[in-house]
C-alpha atoms as a PDB file:
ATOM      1  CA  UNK A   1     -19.041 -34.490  46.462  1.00  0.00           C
ATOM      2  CA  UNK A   2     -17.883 -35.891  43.268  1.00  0.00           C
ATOM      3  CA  UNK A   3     -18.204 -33.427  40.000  1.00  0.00           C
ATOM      4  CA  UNK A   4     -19.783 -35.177  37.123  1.00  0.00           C
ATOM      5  CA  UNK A   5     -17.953 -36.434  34.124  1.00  0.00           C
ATOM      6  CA  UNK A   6     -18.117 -34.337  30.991  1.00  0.00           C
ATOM      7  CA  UNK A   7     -19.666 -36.200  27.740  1.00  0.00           C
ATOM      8  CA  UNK A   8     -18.019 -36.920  25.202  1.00  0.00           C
ATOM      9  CA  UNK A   9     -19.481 -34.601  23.042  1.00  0.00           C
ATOM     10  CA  UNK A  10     -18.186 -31.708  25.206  1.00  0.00           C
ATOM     11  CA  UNK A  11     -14.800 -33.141  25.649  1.00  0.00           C
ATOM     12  CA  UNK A  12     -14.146 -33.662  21.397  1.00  0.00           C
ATOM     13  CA  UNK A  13     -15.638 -29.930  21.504  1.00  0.00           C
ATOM     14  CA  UNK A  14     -13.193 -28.265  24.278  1.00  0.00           C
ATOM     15  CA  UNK A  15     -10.358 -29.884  22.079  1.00  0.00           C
ATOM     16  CA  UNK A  16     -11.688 -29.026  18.773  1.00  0.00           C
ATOM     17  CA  UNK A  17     -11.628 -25.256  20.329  1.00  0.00           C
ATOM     18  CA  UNK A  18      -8.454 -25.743  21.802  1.00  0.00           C
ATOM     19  CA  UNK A  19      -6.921 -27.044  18.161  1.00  0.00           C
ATOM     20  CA  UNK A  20      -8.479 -23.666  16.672  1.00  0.00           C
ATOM     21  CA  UNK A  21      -6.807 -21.597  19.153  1.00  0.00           C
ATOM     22  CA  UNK A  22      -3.593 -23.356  19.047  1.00  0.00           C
ATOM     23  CA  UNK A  23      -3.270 -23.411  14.646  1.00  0.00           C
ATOM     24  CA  UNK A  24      -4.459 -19.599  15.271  1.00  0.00           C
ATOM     25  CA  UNK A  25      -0.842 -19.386  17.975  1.00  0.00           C
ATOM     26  CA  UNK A  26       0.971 -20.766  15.152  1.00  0.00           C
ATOM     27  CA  UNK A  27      -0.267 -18.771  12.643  1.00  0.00           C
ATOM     28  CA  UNK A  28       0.174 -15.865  14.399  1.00  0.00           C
ATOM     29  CA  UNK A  29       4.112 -16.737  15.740  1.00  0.00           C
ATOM     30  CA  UNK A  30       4.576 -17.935  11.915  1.00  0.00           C
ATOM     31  CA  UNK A  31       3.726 -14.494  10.757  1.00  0.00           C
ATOM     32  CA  UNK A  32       6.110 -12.591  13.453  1.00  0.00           C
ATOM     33  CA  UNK A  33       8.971 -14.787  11.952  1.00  0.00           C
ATOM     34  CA  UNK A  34       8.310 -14.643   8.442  1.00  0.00           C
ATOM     35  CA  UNK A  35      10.785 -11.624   7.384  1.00  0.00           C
ATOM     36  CA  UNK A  36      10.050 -11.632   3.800  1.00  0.00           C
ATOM     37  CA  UNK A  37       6.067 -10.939   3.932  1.00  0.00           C
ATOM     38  CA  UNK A  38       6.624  -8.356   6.975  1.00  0.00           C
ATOM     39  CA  UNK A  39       9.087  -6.638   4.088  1.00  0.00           C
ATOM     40  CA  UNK A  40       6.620  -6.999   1.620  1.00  0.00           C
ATOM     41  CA  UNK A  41       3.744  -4.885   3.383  1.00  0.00           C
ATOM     42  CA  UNK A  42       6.287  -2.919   4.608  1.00  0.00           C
ATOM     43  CA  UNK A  43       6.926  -1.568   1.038  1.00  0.00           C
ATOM     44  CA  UNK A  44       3.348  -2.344   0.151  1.00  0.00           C
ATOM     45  CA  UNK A  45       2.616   0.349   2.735  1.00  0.00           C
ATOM     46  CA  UNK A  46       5.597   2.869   1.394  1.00  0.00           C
ATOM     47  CA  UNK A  47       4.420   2.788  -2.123  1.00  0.00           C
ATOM     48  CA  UNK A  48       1.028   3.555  -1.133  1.00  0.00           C
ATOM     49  CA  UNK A  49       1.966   6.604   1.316  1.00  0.00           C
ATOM     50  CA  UNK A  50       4.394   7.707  -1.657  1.00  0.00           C
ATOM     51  CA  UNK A  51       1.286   7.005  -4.243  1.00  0.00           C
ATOM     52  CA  UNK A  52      -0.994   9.369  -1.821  1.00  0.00           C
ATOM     53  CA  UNK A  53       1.581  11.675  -1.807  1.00  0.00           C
ATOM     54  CA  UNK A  54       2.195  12.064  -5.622  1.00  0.00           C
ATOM     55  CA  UNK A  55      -1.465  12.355  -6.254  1.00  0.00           C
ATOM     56  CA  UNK A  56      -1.872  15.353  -3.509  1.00  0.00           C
ATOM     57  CA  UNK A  57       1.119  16.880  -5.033  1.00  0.00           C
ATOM     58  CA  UNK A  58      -0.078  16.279  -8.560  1.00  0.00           C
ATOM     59  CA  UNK A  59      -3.623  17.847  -7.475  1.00  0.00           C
ATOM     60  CA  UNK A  60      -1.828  20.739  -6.188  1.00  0.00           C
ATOM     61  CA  UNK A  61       0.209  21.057  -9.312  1.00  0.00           C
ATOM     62  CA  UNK A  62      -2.766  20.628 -11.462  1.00  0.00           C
ATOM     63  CA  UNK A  63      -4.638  23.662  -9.374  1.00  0.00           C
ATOM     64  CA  UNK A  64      -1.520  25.798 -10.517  1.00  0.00           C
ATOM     65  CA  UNK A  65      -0.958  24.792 -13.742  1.00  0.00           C
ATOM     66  CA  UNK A  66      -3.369  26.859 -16.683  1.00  0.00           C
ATOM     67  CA  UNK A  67      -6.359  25.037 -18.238  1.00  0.00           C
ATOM     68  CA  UNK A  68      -4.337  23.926 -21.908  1.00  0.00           C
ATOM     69  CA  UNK A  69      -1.498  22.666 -19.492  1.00  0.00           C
ATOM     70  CA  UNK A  70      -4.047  20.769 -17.561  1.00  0.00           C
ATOM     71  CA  UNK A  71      -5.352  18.899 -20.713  1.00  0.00           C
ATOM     72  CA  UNK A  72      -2.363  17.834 -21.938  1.00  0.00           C
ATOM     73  CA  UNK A  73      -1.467  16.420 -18.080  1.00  0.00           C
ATOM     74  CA  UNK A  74      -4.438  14.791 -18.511  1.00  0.00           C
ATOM     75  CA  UNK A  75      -3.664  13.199 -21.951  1.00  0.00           C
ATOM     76  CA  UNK A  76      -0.117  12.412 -20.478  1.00  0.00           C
ATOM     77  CA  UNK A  77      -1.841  10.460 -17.470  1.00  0.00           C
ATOM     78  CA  UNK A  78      -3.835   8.339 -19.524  1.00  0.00           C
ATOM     79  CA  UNK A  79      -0.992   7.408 -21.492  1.00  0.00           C
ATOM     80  CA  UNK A  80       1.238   6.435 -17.947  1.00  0.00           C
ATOM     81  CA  UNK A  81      -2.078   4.972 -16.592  1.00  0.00           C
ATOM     82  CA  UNK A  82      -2.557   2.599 -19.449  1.00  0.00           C
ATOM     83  CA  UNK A  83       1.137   1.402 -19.717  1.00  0.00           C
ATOM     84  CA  UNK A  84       1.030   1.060 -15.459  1.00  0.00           C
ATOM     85  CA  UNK A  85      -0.193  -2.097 -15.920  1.00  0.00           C
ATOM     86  CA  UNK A  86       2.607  -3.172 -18.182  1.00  0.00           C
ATOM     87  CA  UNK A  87       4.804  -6.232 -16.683  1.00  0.00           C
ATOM     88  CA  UNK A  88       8.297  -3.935 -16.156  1.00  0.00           C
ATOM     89  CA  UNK A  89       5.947  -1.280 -14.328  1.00  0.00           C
ATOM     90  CA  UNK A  90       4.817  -3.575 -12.238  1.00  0.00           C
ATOM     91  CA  UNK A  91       8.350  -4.881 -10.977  1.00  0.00           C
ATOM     92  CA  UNK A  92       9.581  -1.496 -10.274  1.00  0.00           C
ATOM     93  CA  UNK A  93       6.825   0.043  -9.000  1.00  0.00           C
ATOM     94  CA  UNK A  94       7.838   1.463  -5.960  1.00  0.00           C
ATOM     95  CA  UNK A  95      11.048   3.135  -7.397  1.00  0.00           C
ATOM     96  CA  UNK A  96       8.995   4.939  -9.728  1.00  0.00           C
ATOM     97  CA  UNK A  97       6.579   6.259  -7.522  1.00  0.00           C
ATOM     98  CA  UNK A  98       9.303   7.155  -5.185  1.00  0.00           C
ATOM     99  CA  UNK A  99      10.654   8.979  -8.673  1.00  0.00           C
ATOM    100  CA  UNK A 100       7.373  10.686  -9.192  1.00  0.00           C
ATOM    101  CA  UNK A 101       7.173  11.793  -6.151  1.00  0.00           C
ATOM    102  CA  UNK A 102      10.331  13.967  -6.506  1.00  0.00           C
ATOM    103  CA  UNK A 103       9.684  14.988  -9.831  1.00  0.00           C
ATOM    104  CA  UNK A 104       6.344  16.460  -8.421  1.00  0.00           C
ATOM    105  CA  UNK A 105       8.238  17.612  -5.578  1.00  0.00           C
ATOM    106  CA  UNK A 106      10.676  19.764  -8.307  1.00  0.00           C
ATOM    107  CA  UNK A 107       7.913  20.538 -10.123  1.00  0.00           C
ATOM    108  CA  UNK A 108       6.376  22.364  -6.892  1.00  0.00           C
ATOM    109  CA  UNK A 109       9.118  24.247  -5.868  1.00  0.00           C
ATOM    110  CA  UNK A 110       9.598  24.859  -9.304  1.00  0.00           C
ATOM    111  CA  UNK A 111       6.255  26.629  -9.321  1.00  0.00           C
ATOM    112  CA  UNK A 112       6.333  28.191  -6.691  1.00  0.00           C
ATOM    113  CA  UNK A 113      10.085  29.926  -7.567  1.00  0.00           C
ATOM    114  CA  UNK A 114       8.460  31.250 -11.030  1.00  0.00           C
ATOM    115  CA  UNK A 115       5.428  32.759  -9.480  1.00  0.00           C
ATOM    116  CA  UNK A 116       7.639  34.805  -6.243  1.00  0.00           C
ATOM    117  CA  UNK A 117      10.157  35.638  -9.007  1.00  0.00           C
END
């Protein structure tokens, strides 16, 4: 028995799916090899696990901290908050969360020194 030939409708179809599947191959493979973006969302990813960080820490530091202290933090964090969006703040963004993170990190141990001594 003979199979039937496929139309051509189905046949420009099959290769119209297998074009999709093959630009999604390359896309894919393009991505593996492109070093520079996989660094990118590599510190994309940093700066927003050291950004979670500093705002537990500062949460933590703002439960310790007395209720005048906590208004002037406040204050203070508008300030940084409005300058964040400053062009040299944006360029070095990571470093200085990475900074803020430590300087909450002192600024815990810190606290917690003052109130066991």
């Amino acid at each position: 028995m003979t199979e039937p030939q496929p139309s051509i409708d189905s046949l420009r179809a099959e290769i119209a799916e297998t074009r999709a599947e093959l630009a999604q191959t390359v896309d894919q493979i393009a991505d593996k090899l492109d070093v520079k973006a996989q660094a990118s969302r590599g510190v994309q990813h940093a700066a927003e696990s050291v950004s979670a960080s500093a705002h537990a820490a500062a949460e933590k530091v703002r439960q310790a901290l007395p209720n005048s202290a906590v208004s002037k933090l406040d204050q203070a964090a508008g300030g940084v908050h409005r300058l964040a969006g400053s062009e040299p703040v944006q360029r070095y963004r990571t470093q200085m969360l990475i900074g803020a993170g430590v300087l909450l990190t002192v600024l815990l141990l810190a606290g917690r020194r003052h109130r066991k001594g």
